[in-house]
N, C-alpha and C. Protein backbone atom coordinates (compact mmCIF):
# COMPACT_ATOMS: atom_id res chain seq x y z
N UNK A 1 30.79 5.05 -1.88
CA UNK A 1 29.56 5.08 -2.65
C UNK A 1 28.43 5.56 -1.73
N UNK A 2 27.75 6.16 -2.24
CA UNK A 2 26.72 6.90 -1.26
C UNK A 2 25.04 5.92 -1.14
N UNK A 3 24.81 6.06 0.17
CA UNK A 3 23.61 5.21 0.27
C UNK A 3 22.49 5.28 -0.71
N UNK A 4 22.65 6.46 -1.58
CA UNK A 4 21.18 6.66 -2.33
C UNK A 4 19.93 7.69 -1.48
N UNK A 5 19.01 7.87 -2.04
CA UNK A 5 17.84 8.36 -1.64
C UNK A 5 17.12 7.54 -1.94
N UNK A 6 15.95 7.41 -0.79
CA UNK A 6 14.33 6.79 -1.10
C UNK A 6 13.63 7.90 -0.95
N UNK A 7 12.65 7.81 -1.64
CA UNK A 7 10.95 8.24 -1.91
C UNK A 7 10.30 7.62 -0.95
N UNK A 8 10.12 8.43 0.17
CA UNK A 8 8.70 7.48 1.05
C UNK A 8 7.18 7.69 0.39
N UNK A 9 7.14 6.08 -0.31
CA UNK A 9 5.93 6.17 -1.01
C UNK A 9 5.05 5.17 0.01
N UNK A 10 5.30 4.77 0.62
CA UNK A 10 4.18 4.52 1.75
C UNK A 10 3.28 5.56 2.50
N UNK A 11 4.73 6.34 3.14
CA UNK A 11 4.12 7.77 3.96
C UNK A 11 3.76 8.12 3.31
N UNK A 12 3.53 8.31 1.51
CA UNK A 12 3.06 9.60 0.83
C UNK A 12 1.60 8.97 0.31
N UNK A 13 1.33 7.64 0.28
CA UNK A 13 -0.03 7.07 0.43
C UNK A 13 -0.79 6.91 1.85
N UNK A 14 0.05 7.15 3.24
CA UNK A 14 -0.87 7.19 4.38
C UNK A 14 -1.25 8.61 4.08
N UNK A 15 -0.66 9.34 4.00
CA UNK A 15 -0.89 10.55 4.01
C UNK A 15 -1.88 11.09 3.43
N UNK A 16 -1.78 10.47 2.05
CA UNK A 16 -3.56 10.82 0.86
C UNK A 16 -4.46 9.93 1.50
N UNK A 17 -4.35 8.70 2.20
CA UNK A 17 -5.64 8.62 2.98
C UNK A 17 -6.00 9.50 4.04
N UNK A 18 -5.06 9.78 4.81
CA UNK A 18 -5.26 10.71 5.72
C UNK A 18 -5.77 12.44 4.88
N UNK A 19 -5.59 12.20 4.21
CA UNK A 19 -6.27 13.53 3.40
C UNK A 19 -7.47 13.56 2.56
N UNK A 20 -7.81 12.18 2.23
CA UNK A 20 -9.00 11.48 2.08
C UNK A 20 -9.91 11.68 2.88
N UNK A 21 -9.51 11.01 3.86
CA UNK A 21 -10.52 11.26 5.37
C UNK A 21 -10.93 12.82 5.97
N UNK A 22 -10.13 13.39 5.57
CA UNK A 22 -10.04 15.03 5.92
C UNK A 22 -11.49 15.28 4.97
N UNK A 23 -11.29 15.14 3.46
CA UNK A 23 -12.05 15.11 2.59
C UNK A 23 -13.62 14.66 3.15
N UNK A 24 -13.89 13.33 3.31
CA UNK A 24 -15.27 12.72 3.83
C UNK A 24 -15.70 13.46 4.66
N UNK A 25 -14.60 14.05 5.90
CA UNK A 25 -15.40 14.66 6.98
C UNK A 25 -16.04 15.89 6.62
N UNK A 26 -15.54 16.68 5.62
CA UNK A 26 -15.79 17.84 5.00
C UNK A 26 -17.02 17.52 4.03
N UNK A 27 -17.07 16.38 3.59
CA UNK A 27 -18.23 16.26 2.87
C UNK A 27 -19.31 15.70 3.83
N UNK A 28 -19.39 15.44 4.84
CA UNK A 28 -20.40 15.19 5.37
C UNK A 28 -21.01 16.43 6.24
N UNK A 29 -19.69 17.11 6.34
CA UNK A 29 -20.08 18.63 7.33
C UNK A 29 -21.01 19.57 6.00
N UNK A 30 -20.62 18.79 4.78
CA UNK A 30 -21.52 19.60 3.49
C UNK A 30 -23.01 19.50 3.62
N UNK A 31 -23.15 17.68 3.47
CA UNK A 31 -24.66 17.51 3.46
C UNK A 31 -25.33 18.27 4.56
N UNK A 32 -24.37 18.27 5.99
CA UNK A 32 -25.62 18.01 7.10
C UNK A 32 -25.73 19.93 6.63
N UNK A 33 -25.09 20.53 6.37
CA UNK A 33 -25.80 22.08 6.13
C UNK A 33 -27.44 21.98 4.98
N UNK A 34 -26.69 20.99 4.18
CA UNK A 34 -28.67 20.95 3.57
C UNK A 34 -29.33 20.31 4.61
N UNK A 35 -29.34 20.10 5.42
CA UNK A 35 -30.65 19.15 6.49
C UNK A 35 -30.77 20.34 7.55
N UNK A 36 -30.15 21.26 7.89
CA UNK A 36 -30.02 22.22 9.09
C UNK A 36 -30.83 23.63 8.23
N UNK A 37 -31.89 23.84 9.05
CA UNK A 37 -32.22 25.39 8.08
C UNK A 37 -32.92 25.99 9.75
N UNK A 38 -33.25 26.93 9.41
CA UNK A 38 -33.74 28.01 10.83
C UNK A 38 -35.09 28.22 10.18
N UNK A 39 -36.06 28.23 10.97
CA UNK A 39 -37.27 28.80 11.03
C UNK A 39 -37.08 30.12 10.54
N UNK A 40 -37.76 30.90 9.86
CA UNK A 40 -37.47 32.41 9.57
C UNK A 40 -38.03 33.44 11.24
N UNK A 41 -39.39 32.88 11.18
CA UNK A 41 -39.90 33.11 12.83
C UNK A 41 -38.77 32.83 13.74
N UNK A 42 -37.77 32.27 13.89
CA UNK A 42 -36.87 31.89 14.67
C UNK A 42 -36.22 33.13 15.12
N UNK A 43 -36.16 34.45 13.95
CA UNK A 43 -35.60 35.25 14.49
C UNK A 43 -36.34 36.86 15.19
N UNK A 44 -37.26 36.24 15.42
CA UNK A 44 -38.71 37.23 15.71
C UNK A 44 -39.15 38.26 14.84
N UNK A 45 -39.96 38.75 15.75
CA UNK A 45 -40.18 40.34 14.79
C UNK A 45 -38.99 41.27 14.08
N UNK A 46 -38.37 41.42 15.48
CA UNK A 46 -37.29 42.46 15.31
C UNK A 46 -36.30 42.64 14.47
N UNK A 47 -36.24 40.92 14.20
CA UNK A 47 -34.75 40.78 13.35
C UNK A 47 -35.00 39.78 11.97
N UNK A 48 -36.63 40.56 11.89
CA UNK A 48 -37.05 39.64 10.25
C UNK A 48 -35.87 40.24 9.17
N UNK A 49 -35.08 41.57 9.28
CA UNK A 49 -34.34 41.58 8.00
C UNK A 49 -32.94 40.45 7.88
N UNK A 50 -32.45 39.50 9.55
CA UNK A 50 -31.31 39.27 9.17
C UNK A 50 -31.12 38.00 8.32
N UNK A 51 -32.45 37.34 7.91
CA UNK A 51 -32.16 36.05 6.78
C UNK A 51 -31.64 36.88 5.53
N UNK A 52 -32.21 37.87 5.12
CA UNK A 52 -31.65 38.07 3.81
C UNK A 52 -30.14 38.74 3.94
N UNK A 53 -29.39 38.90 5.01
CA UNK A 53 -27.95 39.54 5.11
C UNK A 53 -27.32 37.93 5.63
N UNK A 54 -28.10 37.14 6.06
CA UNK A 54 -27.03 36.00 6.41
C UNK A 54 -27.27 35.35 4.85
N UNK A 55 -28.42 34.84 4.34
CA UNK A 55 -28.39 33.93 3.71
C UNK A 55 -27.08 34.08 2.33
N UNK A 56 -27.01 34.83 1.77
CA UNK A 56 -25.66 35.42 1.15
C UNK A 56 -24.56 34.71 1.82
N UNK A 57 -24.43 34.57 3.09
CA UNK A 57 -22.72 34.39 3.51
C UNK A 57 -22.86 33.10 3.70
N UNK A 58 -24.20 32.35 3.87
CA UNK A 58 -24.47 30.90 4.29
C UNK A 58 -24.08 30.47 3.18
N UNK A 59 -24.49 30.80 1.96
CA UNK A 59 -24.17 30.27 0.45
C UNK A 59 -22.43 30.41 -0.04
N UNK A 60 -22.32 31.47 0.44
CA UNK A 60 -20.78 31.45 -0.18
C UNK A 60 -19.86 30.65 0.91
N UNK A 61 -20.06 30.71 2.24
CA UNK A 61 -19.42 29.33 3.44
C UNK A 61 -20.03 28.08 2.28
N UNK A 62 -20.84 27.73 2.03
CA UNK A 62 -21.25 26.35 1.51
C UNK A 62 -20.43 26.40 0.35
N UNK A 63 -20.16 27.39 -0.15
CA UNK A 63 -19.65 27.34 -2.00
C UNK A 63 -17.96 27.04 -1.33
N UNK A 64 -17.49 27.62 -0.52
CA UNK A 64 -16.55 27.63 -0.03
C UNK A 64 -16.07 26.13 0.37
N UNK A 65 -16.60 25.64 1.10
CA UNK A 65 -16.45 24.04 1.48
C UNK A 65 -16.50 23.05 0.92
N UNK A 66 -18.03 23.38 -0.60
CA UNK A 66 -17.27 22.52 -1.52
C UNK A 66 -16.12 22.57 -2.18
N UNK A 67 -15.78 23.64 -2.79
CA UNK A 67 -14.24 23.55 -3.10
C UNK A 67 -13.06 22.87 -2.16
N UNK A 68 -12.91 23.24 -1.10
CA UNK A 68 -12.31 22.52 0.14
C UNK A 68 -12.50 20.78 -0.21
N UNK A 69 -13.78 20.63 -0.41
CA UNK A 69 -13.57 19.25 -0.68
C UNK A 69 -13.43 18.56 -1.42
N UNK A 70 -13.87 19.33 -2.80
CA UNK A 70 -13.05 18.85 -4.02
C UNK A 70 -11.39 19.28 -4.18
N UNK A 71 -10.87 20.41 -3.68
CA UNK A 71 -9.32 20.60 -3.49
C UNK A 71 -8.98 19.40 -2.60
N UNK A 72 -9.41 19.06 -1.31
CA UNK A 72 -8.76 17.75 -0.49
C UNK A 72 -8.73 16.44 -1.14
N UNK A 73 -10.13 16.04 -2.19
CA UNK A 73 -10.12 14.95 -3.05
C UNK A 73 -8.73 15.50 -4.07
N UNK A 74 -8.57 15.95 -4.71
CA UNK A 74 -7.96 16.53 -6.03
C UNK A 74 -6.22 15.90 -5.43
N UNK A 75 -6.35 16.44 -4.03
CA UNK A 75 -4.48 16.59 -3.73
C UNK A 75 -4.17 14.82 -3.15
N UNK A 76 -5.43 13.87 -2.41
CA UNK A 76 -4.96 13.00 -2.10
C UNK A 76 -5.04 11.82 -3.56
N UNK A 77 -5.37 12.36 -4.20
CA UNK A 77 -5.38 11.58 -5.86
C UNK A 77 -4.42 12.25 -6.27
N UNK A 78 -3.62 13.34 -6.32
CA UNK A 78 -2.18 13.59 -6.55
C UNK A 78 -1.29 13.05 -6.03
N UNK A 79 -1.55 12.92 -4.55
CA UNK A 79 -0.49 12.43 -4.05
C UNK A 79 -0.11 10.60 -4.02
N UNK A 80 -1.42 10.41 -4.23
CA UNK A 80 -1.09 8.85 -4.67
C UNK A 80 -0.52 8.76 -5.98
N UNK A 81 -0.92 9.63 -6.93
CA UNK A 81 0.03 9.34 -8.38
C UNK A 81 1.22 9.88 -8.76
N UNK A 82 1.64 10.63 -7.73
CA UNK A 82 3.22 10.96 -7.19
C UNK A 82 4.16 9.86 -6.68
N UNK A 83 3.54 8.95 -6.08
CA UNK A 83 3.66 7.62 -5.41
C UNK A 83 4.42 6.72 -6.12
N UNK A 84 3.17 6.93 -7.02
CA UNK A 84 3.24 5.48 -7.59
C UNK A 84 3.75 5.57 -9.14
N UNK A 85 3.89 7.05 -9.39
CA UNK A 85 5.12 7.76 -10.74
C UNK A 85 6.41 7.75 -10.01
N UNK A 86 6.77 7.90 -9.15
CA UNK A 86 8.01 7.76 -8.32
C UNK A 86 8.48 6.45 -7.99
N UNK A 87 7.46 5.63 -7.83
CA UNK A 87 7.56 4.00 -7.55
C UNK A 87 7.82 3.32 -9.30
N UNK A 88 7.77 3.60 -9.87
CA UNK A 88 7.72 3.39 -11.43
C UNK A 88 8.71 3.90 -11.94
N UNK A 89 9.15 4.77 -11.47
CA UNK A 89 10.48 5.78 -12.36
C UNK A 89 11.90 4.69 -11.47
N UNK A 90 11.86 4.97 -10.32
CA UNK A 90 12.46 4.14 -9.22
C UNK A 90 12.83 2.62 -10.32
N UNK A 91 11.85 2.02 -10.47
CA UNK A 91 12.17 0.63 -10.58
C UNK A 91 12.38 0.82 -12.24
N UNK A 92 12.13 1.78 -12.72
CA UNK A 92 12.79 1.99 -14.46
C UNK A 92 14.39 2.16 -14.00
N UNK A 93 14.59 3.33 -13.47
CA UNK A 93 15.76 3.40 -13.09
C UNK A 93 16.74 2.23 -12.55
N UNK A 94 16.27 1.54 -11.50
CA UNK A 94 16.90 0.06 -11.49
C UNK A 94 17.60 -0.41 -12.24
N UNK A 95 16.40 -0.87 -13.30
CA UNK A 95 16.58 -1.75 -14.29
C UNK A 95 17.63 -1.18 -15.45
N UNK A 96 17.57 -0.27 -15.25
CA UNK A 96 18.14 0.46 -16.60
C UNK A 96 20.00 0.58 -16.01
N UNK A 97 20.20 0.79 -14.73
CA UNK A 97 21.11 0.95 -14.22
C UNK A 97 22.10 -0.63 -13.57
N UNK A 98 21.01 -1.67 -13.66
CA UNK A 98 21.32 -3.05 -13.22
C UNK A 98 21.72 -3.74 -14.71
N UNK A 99 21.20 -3.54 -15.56
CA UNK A 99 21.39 -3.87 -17.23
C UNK A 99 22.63 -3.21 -17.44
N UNK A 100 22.96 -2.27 -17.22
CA UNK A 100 24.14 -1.26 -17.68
C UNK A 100 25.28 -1.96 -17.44
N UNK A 101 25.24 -2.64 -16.18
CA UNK A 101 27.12 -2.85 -15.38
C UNK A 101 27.29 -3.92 -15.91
C-alpha cells in the first residue's frame, strides 16, 4: 500500500506570509515615492526640460508598483485559499474513504 501524498499546507501558508511581507515592503516603498519630490531648480538652468521627460516614467514606475502590490496581495490570498481548499478536500476525502471500509 503506498504511503499517500501530503499537501504542505503549512509551507504553503509560510509562504503567503512571506509574500505578504514582500507585499508591505512594496507598499511602503509606494508611499515614501509620494513624500520624495525634487525641487524643479534642482536641476538648474540647463536641464529645466528633464522634469517633463522624467515625470512620465516616474508615473508609470509608480503605476507599475502598484500593481506589483496588489498582484503580491492577490497571490498570498490565493495561496492561503489553496491551503485551506486542499485542507478541506483532504479531510472530505478522509471521511468519505474511512465511512466506506
Amino acid at each position: 500500500m503506498s504511503a499517500g501524498m501530503r499537501f504542505p499546507a503549512e509551507a504553503v501558508r509560510r509562504h503567503a506570509d512571506t509574500v505578504d511581507e514582500a507585499s508591505g515592503q512594496m507598499a511602503l516603498a509606494r508611499s515614501a515615492v509620494h513624500e520624495v519630490t525634487i525641487d524643479r531648480q534642482a536641476y538648474g538652468e540647463l536641464c529645466q526640460f528633464l522634469p517633463a521627460l522624467l515625470d512620465p516614467l516616474f508615473e508609470g514606475a509608480l503605476d507599475v508598483l502598484s500593481d506589483a502590490v496588489d498582484a503580491l496581495a492577490e497571490t498570498a490570498y490565493g495561496l492561503r485559499a489553496t491551503a485551506a481548499t486542499m485542507e478541506h478536500t483532504d479531510a472530505d476525502n478522509a471521511r468519505r474513504i474511512s465511512g466506506s471500509s
